[in-house]
N, C-alpha and C. Protein backbone atom coordinates (compact mmCIF):
# COMPACT_ATOMS: atom_id res chain seq x y z
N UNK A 1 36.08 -21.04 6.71
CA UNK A 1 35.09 -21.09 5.63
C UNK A 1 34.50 -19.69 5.43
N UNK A 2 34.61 -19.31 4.20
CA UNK A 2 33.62 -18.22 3.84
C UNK A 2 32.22 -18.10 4.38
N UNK A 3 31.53 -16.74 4.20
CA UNK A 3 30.44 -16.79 4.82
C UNK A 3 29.91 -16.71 3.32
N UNK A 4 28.30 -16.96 3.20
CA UNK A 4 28.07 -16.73 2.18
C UNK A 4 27.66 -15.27 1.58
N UNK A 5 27.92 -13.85 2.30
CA UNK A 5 28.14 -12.96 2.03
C UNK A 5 29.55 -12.35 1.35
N UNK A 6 30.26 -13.28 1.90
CA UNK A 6 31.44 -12.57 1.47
C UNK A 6 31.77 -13.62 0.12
N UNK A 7 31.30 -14.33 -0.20
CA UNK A 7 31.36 -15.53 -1.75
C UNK A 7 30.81 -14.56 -2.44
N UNK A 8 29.46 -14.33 -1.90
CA UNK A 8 28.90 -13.26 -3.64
C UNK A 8 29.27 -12.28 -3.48
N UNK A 9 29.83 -11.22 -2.46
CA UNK A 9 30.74 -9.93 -2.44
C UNK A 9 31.77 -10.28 -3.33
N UNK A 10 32.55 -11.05 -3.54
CA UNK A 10 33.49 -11.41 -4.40
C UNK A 10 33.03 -11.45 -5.31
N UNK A 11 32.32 -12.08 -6.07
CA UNK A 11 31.54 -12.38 -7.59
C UNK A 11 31.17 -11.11 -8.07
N UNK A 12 30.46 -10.16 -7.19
CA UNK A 12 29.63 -9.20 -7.71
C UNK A 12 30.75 -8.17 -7.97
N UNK A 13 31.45 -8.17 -7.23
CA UNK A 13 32.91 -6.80 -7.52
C UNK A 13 33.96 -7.38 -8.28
N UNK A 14 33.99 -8.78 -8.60
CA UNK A 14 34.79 -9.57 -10.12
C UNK A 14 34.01 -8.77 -11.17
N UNK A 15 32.48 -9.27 -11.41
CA UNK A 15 31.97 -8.75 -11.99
C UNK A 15 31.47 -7.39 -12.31
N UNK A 16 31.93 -6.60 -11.32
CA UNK A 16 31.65 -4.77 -11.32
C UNK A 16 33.17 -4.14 -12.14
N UNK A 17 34.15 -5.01 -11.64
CA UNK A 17 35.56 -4.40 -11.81
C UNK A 17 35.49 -5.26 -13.57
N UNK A 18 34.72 -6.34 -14.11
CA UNK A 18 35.37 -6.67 -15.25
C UNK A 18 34.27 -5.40 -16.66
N UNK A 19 33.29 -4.66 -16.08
CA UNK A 19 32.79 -4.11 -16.64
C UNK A 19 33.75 -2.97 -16.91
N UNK A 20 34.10 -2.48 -18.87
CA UNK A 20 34.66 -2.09 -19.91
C UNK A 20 34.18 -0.37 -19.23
N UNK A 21 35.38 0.73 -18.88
CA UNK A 21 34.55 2.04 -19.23
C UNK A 21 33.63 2.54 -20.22
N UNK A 22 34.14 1.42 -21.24
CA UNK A 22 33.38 2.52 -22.38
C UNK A 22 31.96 1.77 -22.34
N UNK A 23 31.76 0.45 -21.87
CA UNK A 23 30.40 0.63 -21.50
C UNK A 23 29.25 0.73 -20.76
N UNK A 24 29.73 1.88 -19.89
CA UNK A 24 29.63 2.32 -19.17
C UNK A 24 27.52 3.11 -19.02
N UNK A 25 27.99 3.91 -20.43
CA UNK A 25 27.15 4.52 -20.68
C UNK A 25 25.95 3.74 -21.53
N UNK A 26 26.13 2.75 -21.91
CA UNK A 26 24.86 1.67 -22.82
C UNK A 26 23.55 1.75 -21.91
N UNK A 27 22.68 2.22 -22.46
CA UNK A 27 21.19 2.32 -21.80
C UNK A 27 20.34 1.05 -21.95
N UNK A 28 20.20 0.35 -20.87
CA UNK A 28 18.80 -1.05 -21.10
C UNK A 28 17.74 -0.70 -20.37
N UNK A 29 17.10 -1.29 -20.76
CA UNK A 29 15.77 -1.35 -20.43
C UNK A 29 15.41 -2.11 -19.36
N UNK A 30 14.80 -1.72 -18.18
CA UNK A 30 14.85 -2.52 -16.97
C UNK A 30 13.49 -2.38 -16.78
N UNK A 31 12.53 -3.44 -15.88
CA UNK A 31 11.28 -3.53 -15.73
C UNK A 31 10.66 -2.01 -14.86
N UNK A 32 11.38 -1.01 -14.60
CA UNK A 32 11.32 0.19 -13.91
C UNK A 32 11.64 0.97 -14.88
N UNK A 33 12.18 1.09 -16.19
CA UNK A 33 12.59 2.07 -17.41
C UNK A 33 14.24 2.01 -17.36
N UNK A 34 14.41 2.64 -17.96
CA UNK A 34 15.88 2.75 -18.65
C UNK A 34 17.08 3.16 -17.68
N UNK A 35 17.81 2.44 -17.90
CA UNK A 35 19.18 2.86 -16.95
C UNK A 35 20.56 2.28 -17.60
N UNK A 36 21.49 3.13 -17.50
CA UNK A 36 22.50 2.71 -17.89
C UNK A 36 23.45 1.61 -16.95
N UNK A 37 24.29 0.87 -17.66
CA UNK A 37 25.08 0.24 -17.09
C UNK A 37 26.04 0.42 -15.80
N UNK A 38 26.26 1.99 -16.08
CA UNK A 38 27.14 2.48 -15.00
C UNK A 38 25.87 2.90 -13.47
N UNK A 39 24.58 3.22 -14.00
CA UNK A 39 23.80 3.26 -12.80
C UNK A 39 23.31 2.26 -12.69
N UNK A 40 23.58 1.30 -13.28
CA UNK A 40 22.91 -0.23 -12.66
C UNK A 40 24.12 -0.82 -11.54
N UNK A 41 25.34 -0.57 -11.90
CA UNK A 41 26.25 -1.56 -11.39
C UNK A 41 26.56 -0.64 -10.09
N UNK A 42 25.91 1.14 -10.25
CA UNK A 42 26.00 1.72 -8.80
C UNK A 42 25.21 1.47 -7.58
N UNK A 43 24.11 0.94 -8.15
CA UNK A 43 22.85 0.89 -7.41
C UNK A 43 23.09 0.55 -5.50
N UNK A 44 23.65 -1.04 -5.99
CA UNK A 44 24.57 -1.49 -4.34
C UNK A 44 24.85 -0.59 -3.39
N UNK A 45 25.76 0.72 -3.98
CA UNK A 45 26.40 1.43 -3.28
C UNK A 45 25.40 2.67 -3.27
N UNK A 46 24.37 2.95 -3.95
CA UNK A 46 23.46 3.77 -3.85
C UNK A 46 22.64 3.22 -2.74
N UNK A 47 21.99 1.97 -2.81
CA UNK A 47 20.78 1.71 -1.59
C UNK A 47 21.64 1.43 0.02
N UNK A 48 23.30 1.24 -0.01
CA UNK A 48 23.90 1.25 1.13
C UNK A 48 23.77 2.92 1.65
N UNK A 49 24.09 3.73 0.91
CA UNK A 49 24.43 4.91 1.44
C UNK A 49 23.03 5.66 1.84
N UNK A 50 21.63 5.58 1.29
CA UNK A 50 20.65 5.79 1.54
C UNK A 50 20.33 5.32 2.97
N UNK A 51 19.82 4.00 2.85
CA UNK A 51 19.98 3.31 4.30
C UNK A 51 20.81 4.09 5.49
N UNK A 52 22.11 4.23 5.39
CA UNK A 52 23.10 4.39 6.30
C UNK A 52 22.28 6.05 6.79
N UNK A 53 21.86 6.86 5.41
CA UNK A 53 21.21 7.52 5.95
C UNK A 53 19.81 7.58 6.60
N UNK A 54 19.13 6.80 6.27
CA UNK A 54 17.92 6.44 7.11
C UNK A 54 18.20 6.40 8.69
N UNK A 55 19.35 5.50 8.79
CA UNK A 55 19.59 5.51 10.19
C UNK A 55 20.23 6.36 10.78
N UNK A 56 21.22 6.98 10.36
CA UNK A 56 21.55 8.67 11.11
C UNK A 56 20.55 9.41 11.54
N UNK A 57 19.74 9.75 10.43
CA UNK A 57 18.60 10.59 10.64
C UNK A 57 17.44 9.60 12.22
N UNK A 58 17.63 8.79 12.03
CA UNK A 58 16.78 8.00 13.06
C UNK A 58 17.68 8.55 14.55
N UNK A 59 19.19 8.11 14.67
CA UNK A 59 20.05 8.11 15.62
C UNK A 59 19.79 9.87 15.88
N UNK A 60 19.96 10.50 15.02
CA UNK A 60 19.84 12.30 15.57
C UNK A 60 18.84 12.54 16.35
N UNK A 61 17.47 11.85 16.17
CA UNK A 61 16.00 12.35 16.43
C UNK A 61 16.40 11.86 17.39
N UNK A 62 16.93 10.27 17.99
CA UNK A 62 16.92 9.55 19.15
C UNK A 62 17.46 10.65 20.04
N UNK A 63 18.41 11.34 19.29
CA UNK A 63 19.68 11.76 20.47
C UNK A 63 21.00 11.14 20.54
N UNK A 64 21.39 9.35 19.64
CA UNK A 64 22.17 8.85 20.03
C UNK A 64 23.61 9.74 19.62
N UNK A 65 23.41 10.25 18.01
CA UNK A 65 24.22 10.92 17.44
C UNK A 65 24.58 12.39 18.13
């Protein structure tokens, strides 16, 4: 059985991969101001890679790194 992480990992990258290049660039309006389509559908992979750095920077200070 699926976990239920990996059900909406599927959905959300159906839905990342069925988004058109060309609209890519369409600007909406989000309750935070304006962002385009292509930085909305990055975001995921923006707040993973932040994080990942939060914790390096934590692991260096420790010493673990």
């Amino acid at each position: 059985m699926n976990s239920l992480l990996e059900v909406n990992l599927e959905k959300v990258a159906s839905v990342i991969r069925s988004v058109p290049d060309k609209d890519l660039d369409i600007e909406l309006e989000m309750p935070w101001g304006k962002g385009t389509i292509g930085q909305i559908i990055a975001y995921p992979y923006w707040n993973m890679s932040y994080h990942e750095g939060q914790i390096n920077y934590i692991a260096s200070i420790l010493g673990v790194l």
